[in-house]
N, C-alpha and C. Protein backbone atom coordinates (compact mmCIF):
# COMPACT_ATOMS: atom_id res chain seq x y z
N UNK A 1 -15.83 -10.08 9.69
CA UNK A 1 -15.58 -8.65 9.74
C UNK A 1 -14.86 -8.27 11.04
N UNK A 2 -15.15 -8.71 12.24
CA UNK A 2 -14.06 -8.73 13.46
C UNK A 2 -12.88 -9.01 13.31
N UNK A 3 -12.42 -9.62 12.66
CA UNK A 3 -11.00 -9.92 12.34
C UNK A 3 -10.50 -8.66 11.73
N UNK A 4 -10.95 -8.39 10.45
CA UNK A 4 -10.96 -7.47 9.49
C UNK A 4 -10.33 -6.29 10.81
N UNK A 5 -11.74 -5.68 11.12
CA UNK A 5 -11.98 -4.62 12.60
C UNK A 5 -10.71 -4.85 13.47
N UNK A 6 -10.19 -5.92 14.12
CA UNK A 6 -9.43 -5.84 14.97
C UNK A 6 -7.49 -5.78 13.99
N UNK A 7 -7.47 -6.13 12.90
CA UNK A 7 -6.35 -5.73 12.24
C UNK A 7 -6.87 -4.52 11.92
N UNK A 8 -7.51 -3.95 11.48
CA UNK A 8 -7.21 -2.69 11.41
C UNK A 8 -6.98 -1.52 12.95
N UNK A 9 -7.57 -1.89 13.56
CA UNK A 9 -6.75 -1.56 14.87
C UNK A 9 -5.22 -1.75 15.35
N UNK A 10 -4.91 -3.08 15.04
CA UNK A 10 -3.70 -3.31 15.50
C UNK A 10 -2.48 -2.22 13.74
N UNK A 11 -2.88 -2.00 13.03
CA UNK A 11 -2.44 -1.35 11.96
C UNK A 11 -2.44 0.41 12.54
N UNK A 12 -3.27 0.87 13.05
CA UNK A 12 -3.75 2.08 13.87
C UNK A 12 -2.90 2.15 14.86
N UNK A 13 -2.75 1.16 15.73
CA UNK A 13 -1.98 1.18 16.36
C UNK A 13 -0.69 1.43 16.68
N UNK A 14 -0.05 0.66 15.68
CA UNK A 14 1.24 0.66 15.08
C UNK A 14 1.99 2.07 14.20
N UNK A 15 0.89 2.35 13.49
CA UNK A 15 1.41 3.10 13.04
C UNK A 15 1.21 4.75 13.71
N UNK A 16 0.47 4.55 14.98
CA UNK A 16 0.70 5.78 15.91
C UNK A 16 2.33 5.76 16.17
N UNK A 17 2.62 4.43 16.50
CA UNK A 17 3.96 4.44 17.70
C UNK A 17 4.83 4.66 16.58
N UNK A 18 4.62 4.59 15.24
CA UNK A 18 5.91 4.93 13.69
C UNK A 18 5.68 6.56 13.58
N UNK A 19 4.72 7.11 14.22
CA UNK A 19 4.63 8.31 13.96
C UNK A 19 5.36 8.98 15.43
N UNK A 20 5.53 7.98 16.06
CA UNK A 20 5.73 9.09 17.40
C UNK A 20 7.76 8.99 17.32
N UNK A 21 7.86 7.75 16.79
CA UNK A 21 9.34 7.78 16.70
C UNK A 21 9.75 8.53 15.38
N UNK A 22 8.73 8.47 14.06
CA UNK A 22 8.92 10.02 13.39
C UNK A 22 9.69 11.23 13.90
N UNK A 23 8.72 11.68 14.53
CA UNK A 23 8.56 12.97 15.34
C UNK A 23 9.84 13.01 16.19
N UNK A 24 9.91 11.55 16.80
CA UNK A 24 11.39 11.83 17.67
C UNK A 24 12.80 12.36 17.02
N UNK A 25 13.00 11.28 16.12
CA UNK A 25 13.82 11.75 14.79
C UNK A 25 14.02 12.96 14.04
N UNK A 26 12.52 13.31 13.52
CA UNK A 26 12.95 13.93 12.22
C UNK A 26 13.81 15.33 12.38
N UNK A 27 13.82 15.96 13.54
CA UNK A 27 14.64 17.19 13.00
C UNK A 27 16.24 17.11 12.95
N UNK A 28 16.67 15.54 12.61
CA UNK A 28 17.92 14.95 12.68
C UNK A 28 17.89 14.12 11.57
N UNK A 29 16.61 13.57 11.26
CA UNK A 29 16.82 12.75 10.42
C UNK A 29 15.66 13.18 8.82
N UNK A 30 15.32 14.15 8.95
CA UNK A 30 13.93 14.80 8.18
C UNK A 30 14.27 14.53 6.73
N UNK A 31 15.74 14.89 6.02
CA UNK A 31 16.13 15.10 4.74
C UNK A 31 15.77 13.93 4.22
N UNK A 32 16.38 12.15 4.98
CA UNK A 32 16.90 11.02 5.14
C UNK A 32 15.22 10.54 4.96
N UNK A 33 14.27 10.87 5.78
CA UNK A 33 12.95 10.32 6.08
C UNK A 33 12.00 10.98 5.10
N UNK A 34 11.91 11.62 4.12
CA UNK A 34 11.54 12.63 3.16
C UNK A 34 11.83 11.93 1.74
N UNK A 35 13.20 11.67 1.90
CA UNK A 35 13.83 11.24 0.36
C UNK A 35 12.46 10.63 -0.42
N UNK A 36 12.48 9.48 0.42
CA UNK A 36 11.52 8.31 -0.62
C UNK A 36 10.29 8.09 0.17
N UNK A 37 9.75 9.41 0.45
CA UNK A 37 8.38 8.81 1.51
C UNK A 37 7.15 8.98 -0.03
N UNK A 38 6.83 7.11 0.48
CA UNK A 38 5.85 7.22 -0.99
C UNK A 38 4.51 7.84 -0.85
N UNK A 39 4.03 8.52 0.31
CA UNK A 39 2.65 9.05 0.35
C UNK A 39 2.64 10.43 -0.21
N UNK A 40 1.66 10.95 -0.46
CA UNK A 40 1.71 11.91 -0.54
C UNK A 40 0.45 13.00 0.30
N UNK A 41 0.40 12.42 1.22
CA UNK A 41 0.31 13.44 2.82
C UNK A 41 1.11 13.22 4.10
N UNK A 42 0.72 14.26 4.61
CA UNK A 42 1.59 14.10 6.17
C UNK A 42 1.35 12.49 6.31
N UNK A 43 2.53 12.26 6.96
CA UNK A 43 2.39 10.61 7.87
C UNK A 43 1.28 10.85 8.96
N UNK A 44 1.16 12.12 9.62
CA UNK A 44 -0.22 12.32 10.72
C UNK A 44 -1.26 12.14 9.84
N UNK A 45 -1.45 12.64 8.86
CA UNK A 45 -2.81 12.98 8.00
C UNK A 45 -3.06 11.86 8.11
N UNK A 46 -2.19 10.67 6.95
CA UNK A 46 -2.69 8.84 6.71
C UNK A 46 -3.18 8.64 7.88
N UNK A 47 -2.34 8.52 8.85
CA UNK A 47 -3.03 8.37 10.86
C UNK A 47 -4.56 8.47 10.56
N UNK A 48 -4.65 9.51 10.52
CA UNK A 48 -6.05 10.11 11.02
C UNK A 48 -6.71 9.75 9.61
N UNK A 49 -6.46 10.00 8.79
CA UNK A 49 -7.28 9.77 7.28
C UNK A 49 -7.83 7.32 7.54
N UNK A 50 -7.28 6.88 8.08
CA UNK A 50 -7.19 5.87 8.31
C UNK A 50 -7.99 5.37 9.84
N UNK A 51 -8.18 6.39 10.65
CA UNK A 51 -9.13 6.58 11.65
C UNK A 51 -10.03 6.76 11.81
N UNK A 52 -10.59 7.91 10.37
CA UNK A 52 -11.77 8.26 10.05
C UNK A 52 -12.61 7.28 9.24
N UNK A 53 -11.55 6.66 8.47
CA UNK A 53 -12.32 5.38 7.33
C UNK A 53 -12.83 4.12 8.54
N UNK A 54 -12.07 3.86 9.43
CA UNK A 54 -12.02 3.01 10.66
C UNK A 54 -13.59 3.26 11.08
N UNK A 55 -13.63 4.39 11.65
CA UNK A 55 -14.87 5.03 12.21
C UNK A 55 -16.62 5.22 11.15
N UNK A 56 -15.72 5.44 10.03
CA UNK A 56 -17.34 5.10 8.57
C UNK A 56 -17.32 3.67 9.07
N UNK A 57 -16.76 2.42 8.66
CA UNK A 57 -16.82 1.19 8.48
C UNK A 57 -17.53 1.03 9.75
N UNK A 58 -17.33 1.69 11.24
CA UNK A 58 -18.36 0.89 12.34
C UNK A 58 -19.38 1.47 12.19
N UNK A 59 -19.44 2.51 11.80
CA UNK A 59 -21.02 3.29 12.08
C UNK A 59 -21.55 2.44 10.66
N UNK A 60 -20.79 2.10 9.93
CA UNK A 60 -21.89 1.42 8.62
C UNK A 60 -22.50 0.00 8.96
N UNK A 61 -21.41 -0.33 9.91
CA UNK A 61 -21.76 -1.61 10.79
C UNK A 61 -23.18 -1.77 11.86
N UNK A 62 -23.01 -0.70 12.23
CA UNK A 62 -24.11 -0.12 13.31
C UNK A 62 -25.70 -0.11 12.84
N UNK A 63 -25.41 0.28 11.43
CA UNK A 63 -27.00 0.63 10.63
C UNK A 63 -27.59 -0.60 10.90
């Protein structure tokens, strides 16, 4: 499960720094980055929606 735990960190990670060059971009590139985005929430939301699942999985660890 540490393994597991520490890729999902390094995934968290990563995809902060895809969100921050997002943000750098998009009011140049927004139309272009929109076309085919397959989620369907904010790219912040997944972030955090993926932080919070992060955070159940240790506290379930913890019990």
């Amino acid at each position: 499960m540490d393994a597991f735990k520490k890729a999902l960190d390094v995934v968290i990670d990563s995809m902060i720094k895809l969100e921050a060059e997002w943000e750098r971009i998009e009011e140049t590139h927004s139309d272009h980055l929109a076309e085919h985005y397959p989620l369907h929430h904010d790219f912040r939301e997944v972030v955090l929606q993926i932080m919070e699942w992060r955070e159940t999985i240790n506290n379930h660890l913890e019990e």
